[in-house]
N, C-alpha and C. Protein backbone atom coordinates (compact mmCIF):
# COMPACT_ATOMS: atom_id res chain seq x y z
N UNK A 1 58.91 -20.31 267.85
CA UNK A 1 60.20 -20.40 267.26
C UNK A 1 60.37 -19.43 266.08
N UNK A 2 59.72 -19.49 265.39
CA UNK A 2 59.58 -18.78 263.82
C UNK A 2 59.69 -17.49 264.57
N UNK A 3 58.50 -17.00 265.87
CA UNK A 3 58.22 -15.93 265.86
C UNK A 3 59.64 -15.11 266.62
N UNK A 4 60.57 -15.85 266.90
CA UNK A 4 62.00 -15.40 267.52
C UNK A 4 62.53 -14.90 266.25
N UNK A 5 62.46 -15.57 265.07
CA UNK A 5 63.50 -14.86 263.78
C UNK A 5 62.33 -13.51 263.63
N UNK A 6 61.67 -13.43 263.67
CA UNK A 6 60.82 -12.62 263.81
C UNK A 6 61.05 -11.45 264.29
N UNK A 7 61.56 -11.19 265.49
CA UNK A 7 61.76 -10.37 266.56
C UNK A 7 63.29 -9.75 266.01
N UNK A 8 63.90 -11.10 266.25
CA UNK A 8 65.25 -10.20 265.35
C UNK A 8 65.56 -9.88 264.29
N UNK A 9 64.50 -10.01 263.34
CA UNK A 9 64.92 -9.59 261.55
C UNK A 9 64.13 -8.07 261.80
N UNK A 10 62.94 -8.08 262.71
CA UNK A 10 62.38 -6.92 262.80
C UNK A 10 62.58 -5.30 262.93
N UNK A 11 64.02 -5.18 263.75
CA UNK A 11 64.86 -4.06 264.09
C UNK A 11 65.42 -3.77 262.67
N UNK A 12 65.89 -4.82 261.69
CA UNK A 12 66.80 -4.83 261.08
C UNK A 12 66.12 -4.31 259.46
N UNK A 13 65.39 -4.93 259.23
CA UNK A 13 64.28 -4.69 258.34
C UNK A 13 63.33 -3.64 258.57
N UNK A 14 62.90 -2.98 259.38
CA UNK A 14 62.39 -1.72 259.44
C UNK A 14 63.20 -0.77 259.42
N UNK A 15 64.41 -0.68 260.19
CA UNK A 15 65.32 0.21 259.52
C UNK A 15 66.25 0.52 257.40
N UNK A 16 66.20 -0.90 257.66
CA UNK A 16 66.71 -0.93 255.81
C UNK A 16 66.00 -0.77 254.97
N UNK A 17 64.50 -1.26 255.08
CA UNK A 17 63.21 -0.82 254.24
C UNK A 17 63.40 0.59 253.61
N UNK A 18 63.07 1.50 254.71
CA UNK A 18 62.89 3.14 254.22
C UNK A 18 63.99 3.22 254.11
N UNK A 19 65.29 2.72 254.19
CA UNK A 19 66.72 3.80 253.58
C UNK A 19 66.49 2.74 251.60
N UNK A 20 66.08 1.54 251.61
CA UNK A 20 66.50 1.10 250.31
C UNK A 20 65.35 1.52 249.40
N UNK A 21 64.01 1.65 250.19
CA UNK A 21 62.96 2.84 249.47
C UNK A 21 63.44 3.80 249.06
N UNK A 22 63.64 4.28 249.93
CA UNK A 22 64.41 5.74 250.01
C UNK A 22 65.56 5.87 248.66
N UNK A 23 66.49 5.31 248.52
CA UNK A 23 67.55 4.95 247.53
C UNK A 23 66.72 5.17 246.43
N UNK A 24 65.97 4.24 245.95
CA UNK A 24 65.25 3.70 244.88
C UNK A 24 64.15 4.90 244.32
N UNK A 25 63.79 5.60 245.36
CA UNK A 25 62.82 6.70 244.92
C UNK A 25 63.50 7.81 244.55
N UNK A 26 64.79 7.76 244.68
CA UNK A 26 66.34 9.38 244.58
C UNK A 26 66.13 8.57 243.21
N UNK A 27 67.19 7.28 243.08
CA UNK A 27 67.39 6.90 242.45
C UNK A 27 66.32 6.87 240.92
N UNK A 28 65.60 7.01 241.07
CA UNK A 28 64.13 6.98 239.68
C UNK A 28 63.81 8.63 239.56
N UNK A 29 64.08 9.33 240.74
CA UNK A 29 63.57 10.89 240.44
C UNK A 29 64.71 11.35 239.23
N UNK A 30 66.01 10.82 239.59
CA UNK A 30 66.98 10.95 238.76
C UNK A 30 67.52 10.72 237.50
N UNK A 31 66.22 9.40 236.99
CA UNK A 31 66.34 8.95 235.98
C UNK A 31 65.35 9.69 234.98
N UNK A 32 64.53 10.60 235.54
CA UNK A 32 63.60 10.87 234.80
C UNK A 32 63.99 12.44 234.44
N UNK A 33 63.31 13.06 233.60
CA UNK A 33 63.33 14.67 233.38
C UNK A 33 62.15 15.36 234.61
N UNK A 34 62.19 16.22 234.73
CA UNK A 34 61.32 16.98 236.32
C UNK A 34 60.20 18.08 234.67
N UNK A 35 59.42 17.90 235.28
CA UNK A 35 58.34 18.65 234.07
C UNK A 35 58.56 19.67 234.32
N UNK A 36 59.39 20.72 235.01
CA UNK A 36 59.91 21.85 234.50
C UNK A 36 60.61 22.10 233.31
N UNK A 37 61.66 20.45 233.35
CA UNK A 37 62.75 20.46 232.51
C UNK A 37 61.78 20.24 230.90
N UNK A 38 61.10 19.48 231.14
CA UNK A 38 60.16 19.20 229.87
C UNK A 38 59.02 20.11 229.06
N UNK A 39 59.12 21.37 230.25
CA UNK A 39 58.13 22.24 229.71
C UNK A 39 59.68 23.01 229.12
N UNK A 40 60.31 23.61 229.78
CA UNK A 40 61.51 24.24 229.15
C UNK A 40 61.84 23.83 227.75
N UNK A 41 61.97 22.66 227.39
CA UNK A 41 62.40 21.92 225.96
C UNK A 41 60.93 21.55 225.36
N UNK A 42 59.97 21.78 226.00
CA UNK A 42 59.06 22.01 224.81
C UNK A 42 59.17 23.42 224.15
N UNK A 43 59.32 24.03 224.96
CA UNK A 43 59.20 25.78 224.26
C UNK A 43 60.38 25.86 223.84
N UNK A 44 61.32 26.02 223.92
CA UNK A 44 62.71 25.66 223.10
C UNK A 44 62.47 25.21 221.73
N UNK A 45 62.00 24.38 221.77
CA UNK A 45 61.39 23.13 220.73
C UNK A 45 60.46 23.91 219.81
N UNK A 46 59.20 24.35 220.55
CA UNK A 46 58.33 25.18 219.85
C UNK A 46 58.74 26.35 219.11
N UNK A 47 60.05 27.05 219.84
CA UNK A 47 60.43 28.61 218.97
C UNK A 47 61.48 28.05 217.93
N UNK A 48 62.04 26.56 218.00
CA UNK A 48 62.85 26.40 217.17
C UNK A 48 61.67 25.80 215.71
N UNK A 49 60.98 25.11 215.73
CA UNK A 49 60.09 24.85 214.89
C UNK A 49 59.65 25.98 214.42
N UNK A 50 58.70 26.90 214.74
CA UNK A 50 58.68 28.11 214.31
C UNK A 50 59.70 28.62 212.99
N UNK A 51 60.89 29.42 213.89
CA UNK A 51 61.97 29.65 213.05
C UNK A 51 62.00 28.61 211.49
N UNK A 52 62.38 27.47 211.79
CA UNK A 52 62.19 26.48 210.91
C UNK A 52 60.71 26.67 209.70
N UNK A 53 59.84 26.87 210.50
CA UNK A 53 58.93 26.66 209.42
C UNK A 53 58.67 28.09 208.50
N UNK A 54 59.32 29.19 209.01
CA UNK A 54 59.42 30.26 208.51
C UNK A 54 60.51 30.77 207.39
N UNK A 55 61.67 29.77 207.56
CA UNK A 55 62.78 29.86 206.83
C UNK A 55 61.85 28.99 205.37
N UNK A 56 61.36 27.63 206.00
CA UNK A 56 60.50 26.83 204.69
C UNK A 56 59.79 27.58 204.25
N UNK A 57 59.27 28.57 204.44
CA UNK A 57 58.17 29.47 203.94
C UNK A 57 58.87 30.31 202.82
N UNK A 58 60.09 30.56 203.10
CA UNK A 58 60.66 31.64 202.08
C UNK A 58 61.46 31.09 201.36
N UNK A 59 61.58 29.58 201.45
CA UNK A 59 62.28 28.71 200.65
C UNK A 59 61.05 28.23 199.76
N UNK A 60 60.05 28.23 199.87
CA UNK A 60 59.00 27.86 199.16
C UNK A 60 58.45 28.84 198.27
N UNK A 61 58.82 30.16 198.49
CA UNK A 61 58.46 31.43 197.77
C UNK A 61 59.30 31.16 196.88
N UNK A 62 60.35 31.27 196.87
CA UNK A 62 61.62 31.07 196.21
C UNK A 62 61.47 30.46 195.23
N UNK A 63 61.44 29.16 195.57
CA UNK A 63 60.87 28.49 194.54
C UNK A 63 59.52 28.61 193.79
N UNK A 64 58.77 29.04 193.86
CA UNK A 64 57.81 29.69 192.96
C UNK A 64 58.14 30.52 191.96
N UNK A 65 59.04 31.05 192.90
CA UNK A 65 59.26 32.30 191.34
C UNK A 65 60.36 31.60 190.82
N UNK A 66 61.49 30.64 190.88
CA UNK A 66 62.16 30.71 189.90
C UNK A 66 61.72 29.73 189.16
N UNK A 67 60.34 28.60 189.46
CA UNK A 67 60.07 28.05 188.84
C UNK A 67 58.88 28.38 187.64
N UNK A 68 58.26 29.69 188.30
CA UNK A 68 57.24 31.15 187.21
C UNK A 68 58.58 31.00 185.70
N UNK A 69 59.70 31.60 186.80
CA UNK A 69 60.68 31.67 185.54
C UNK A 69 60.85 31.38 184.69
N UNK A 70 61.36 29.73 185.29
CA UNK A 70 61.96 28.49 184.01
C UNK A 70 60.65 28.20 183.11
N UNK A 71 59.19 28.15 183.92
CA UNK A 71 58.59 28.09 182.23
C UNK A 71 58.06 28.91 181.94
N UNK A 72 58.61 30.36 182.08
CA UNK A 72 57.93 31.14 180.43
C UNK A 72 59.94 31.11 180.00
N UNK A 73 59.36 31.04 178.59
CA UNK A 73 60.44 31.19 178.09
C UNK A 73 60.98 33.00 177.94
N UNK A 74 62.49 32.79 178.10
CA UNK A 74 62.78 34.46 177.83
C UNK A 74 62.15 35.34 176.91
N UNK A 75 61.91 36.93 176.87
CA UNK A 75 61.57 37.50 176.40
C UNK A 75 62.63 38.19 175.07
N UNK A 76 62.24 38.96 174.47
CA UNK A 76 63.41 39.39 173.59
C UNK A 76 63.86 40.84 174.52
N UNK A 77 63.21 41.31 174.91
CA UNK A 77 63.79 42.15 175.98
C UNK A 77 65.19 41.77 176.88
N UNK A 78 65.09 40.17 177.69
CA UNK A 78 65.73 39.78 179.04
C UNK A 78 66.93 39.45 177.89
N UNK A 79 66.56 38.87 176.84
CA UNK A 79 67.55 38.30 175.87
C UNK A 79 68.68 39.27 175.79
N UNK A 80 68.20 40.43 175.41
CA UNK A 80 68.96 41.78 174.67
C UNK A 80 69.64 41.97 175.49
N UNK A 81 69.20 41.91 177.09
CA UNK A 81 69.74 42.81 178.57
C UNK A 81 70.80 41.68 178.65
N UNK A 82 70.85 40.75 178.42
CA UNK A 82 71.66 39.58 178.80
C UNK A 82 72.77 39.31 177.73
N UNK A 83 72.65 39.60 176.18
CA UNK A 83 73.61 39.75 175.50
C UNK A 83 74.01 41.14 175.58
N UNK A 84 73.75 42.15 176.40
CA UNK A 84 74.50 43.35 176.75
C UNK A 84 75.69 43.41 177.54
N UNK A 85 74.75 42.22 178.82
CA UNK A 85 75.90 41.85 179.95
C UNK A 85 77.09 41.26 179.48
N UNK A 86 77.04 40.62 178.14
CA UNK A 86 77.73 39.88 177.93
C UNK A 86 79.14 40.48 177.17
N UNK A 87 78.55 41.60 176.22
CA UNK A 87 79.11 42.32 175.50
C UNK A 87 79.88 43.06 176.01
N UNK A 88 79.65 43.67 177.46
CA UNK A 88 79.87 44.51 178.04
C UNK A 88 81.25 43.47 178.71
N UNK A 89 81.52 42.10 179.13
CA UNK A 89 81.91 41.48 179.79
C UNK A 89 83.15 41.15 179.01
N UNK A 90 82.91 40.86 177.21
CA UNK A 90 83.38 40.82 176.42
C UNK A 90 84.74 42.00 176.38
N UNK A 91 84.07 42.83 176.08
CA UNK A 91 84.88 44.18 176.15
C UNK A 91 85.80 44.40 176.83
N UNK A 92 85.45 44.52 178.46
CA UNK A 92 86.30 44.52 179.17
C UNK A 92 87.62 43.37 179.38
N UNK A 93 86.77 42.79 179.03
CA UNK A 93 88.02 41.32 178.78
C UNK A 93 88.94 41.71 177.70
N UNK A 94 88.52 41.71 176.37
CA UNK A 94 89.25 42.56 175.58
C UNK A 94 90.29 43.63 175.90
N UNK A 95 89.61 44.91 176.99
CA UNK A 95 90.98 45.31 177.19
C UNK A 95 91.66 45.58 178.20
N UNK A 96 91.10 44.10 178.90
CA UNK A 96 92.86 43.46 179.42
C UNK A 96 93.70 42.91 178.96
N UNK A 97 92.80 41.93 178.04
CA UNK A 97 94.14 41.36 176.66
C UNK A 97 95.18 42.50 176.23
N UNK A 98 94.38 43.56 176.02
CA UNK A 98 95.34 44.64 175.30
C UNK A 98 96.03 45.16 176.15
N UNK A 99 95.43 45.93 177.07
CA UNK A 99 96.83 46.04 178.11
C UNK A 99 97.43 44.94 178.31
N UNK A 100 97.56 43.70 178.35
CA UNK A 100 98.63 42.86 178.70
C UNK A 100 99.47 42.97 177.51
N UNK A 101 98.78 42.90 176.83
CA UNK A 101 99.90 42.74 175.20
C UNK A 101 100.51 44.00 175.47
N UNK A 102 99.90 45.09 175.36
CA UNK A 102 101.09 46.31 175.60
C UNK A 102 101.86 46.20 176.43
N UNK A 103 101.46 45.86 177.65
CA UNK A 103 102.69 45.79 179.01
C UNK A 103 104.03 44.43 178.08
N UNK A 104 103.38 43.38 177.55
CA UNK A 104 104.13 42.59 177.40
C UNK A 104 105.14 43.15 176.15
N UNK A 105 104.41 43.99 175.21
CA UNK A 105 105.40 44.34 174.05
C UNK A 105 106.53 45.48 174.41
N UNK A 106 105.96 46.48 175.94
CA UNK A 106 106.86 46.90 176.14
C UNK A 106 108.08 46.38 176.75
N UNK A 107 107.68 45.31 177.54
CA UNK A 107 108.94 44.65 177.97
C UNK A 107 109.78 43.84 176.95
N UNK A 108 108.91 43.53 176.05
CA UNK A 108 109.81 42.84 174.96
C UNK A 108 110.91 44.13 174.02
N UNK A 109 110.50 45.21 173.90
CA UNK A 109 111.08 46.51 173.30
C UNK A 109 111.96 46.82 174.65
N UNK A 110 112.17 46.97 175.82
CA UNK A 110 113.27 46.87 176.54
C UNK A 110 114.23 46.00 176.84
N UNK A 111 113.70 44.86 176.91
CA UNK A 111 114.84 43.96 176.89
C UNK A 111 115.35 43.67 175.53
N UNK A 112 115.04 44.26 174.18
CA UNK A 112 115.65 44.07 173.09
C UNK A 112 116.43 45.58 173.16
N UNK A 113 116.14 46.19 173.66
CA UNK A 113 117.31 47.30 173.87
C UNK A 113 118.53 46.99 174.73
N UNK A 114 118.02 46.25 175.74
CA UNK A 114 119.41 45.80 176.93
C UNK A 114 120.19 44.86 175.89
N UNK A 115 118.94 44.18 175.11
CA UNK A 115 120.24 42.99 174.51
C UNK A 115 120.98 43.88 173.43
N UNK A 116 120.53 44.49 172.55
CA UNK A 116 121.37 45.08 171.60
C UNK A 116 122.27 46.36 172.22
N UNK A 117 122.46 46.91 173.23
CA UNK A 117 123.06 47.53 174.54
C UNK A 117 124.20 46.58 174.68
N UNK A 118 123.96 45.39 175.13
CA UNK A 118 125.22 44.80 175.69
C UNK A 118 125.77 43.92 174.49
N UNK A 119 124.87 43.90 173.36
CA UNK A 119 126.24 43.32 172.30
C UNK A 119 127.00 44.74 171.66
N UNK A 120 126.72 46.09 171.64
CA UNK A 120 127.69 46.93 171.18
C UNK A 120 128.77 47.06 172.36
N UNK A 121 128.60 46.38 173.62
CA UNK A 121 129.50 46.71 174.71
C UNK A 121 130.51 45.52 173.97
C-alpha cells in the first residue's frame, strides 16, 4: 500500500528535486560575490589605501615642520621681515586712503562749482 504512494510521488519528486536544487544553487551563487569580483575590490582597495597612506605621509611632514616652528620662538631676523610685510601693507593702504580722499575732494570741488553755477543762474 505505502509502496503505491510510492510509485506515484516518485515521477513527481525526481523531477522537482533537481529543478528546486537547481533554483537554490542560482539562487546562493547570486547572493554571494564570485572571487573575481573580490579579488578586483581587493586591489581597488589596496591602490586606494596606498594613495591614502601617502597623502598621511605628507600630512605628517607637515606637521613636523610647523610644529619645529611654533617652538622655537621667532628670530629678530623673521620679526624684521614680518614688520616689513607689514609696513609695506601699511603704505599701500595709506595710499588708497589718499587717492580716495583726492577722488573724493575732487568731486566735492565740482559739485561746489555746479552748486555755486546754478545759484548765479
Amino acid at each position: 500500500m505505502w509502496m503505491e504512494y510510492v510509485r506515484v510521488i516518485w515521477p513527481i519528486a525526481s523531477t522537482l528535486t533537481p529543478l528546486l536544487i537547481g533554483f537554490a544553487l542560482f539562487w546562493l551563487r547570486n547572493q554571494f560575490a564570485l572571487k573575481t569580483e573580490l579579488a578586483a575590490r581587493a586591489a581597488e582597495l589596496a591602490a586606494h589605501n596606498a594613495l591614502q597612506d601617502d597623502k598621511l605621509a605628507g600630512h605628517e611632514t607637515r606637521i613636523v615642520i610647523l610644529e619645529r616652528e611654533c617652538a622655537s620662538p621667532p628670530t629678530r631676523h623673521n620679526l624684521n621681515e614680518r614688520l616689513g610685510q607689514v609696513a609695506e601693507r601699511l603704505s599701500s593702504l595709506e595710499s588708497g586712503v589718499a587717492g580716495l580722499n583726492t577722488q573724493a575732494q575732487t568731486s566735492n570741488d565740482y559739485l561746489q562749482a555746479l552748486v555755486n553755477e546754478g545759484i548765479r543762474r
